[in-house]
Protein backbone atom coordinates (compact mmCIF):
# COMPACT_ATOMS: atom_id res chain seq x y z
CA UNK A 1 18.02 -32.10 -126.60
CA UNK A 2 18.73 -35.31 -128.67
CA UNK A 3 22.61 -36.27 -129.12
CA UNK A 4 23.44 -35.48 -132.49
CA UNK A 5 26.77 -37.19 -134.27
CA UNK A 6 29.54 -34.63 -134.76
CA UNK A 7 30.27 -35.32 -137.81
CA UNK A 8 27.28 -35.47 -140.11
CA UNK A 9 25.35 -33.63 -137.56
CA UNK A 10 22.62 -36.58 -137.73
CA UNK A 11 20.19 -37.33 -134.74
CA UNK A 12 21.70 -40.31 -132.62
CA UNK A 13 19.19 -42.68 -131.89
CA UNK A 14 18.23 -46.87 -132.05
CA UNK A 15 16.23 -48.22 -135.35
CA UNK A 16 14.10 -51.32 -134.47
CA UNK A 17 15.55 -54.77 -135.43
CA UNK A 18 14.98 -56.17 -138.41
CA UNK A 19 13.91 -59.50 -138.95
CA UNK A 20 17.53 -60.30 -140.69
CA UNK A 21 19.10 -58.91 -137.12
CA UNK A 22 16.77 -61.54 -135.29
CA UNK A 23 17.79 -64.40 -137.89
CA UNK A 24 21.43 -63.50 -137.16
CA UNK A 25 20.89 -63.28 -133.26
CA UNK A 26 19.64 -66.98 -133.20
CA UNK A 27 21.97 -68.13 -135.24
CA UNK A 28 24.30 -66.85 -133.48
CA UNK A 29 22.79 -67.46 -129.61
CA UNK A 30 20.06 -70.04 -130.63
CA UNK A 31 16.62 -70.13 -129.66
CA UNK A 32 15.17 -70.61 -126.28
CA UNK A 33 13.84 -74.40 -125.73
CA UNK A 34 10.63 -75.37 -125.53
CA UNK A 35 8.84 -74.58 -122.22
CA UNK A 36 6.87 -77.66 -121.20
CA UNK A 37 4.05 -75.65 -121.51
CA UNK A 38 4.90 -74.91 -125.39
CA UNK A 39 5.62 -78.67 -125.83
CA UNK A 40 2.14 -79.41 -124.20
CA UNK A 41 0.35 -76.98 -126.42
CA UNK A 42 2.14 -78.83 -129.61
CA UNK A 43 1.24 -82.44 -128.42
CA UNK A 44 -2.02 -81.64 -127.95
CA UNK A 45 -3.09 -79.10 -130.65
CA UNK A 46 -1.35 -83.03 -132.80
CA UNK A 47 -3.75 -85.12 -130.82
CA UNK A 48 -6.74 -83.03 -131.62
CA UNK A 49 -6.15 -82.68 -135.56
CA UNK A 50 -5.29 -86.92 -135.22
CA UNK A 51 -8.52 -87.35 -133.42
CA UNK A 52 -10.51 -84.86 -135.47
CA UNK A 53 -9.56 -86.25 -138.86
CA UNK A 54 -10.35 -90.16 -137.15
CA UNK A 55 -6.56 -91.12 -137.93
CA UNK A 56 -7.54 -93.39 -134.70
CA UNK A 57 -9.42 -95.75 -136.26
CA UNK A 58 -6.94 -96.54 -139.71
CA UNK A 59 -3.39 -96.00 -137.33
CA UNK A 60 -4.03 -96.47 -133.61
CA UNK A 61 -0.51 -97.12 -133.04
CA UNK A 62 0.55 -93.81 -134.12
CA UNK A 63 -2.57 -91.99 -132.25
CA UNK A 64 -1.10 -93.90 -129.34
CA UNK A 65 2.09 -93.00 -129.38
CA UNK A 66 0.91 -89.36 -129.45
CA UNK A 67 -1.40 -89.45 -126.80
CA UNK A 68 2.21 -91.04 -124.61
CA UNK A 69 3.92 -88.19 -126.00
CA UNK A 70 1.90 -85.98 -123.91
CA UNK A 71 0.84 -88.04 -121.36
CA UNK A 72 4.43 -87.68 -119.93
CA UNK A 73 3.29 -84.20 -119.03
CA UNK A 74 0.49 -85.38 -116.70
CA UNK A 75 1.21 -83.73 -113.28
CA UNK A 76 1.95 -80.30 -115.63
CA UNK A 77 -1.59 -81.09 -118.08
CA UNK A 78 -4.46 -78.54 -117.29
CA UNK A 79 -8.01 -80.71 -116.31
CA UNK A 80 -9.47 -80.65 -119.77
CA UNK A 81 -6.11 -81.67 -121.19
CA UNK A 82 -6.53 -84.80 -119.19
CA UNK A 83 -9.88 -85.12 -119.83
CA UNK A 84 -9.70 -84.97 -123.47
CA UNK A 85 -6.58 -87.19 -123.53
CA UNK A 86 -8.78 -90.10 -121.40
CA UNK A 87 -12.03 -89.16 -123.91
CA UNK A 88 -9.17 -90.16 -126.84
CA UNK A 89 -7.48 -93.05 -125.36
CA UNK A 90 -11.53 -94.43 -125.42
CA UNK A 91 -11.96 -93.55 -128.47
CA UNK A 92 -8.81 -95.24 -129.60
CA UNK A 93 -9.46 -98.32 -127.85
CA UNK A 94 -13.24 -98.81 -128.27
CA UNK A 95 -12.26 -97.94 -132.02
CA UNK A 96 -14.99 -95.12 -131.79
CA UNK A 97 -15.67 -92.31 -134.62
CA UNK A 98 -14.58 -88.95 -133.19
CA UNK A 99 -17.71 -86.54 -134.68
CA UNK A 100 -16.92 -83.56 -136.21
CA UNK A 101 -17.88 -81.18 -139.08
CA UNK A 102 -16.07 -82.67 -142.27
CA UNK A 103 -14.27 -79.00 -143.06
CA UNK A 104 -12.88 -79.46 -139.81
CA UNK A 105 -11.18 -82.98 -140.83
CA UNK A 106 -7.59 -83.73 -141.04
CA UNK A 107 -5.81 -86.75 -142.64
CA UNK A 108 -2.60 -87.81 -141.29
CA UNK A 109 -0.81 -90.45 -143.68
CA UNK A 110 2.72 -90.79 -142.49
CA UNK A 111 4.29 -90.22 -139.23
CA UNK A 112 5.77 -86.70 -139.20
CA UNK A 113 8.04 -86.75 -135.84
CA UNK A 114 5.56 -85.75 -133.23
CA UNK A 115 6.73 -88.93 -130.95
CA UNK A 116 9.50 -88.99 -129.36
C-alpha cells in the first residue's frame, strides 16, 4: 500500500525533475568539468569541420593552433585521432585541399575560442 498524505488523503510519491529543477541545480552546484575525453571529442569534431571546409589553406595559423589544442591530449588520443591529426598537420603544411562533398563544407571566418 502506497503512503498517502493525511491531510488531503493524496498518494505520496516523487514527480520527475523538470528541466527548470536541473537549471536551478547547476546554478546552484555547477556543472561537472569537462572530462578529457569530452574536451578531445570537441577539439577534434573543430579540427574536422576546419579541415573539411579547407579553412587550412586561407588561415593556417588558426588550423594550427587547433590541431595544438588537441595535440596536448596525445598519450589520451585514440589511433585514428592521431592519425587524422598527422594526415592534417600535412595537409596544413604541404598547403593541400582536404576533398570532400561541398554540402559537407564549413567556413570558419573568425576565431571563435577553440584555442586555448
Amino acid at each position: 500500500m502506497a503512503a498517502r498524505n493525511d491531510i488531503t488523503g493524496d498518494e505520496i510519491k516523487s514527480k520527475t525533475s523538470s528541466s527548470a529543477y536541473e537549471d536551478g541545480w547547476d546554478r546552484i552546484f555547477g556543472k561537472k568539468e569537462p572530462t578529457v575525453q569530452d574536451k578531445i571529442k570537441d577539439r577534434m569534431d573543430h579540427l574536422q569541420q576546419l579541415m573539411e571546409g579547407n579553412n587550412h589553406l586561407s588561415r593556417m595559423e588558426y588550423v594550427l593552433d587547433v590541431v595544438e589544442s588537441v595535440s596536448k591530449f596525445w598519450s589520451a588520443l585514440s589511433e585514428e585521432d592521431k592519425d587524422y591529426i598527422q594526415t592534417a598537420r600535412y595537409a596544413i603544411e604541404e598547403q593541400r585541399e582536404w576533398n570532400i562533398p561541398e554540402e559537407n563544407k564549413l567556413v570558419i571566418n573568425e576565431d571563435d575560442g577553440y584555442t586555448d
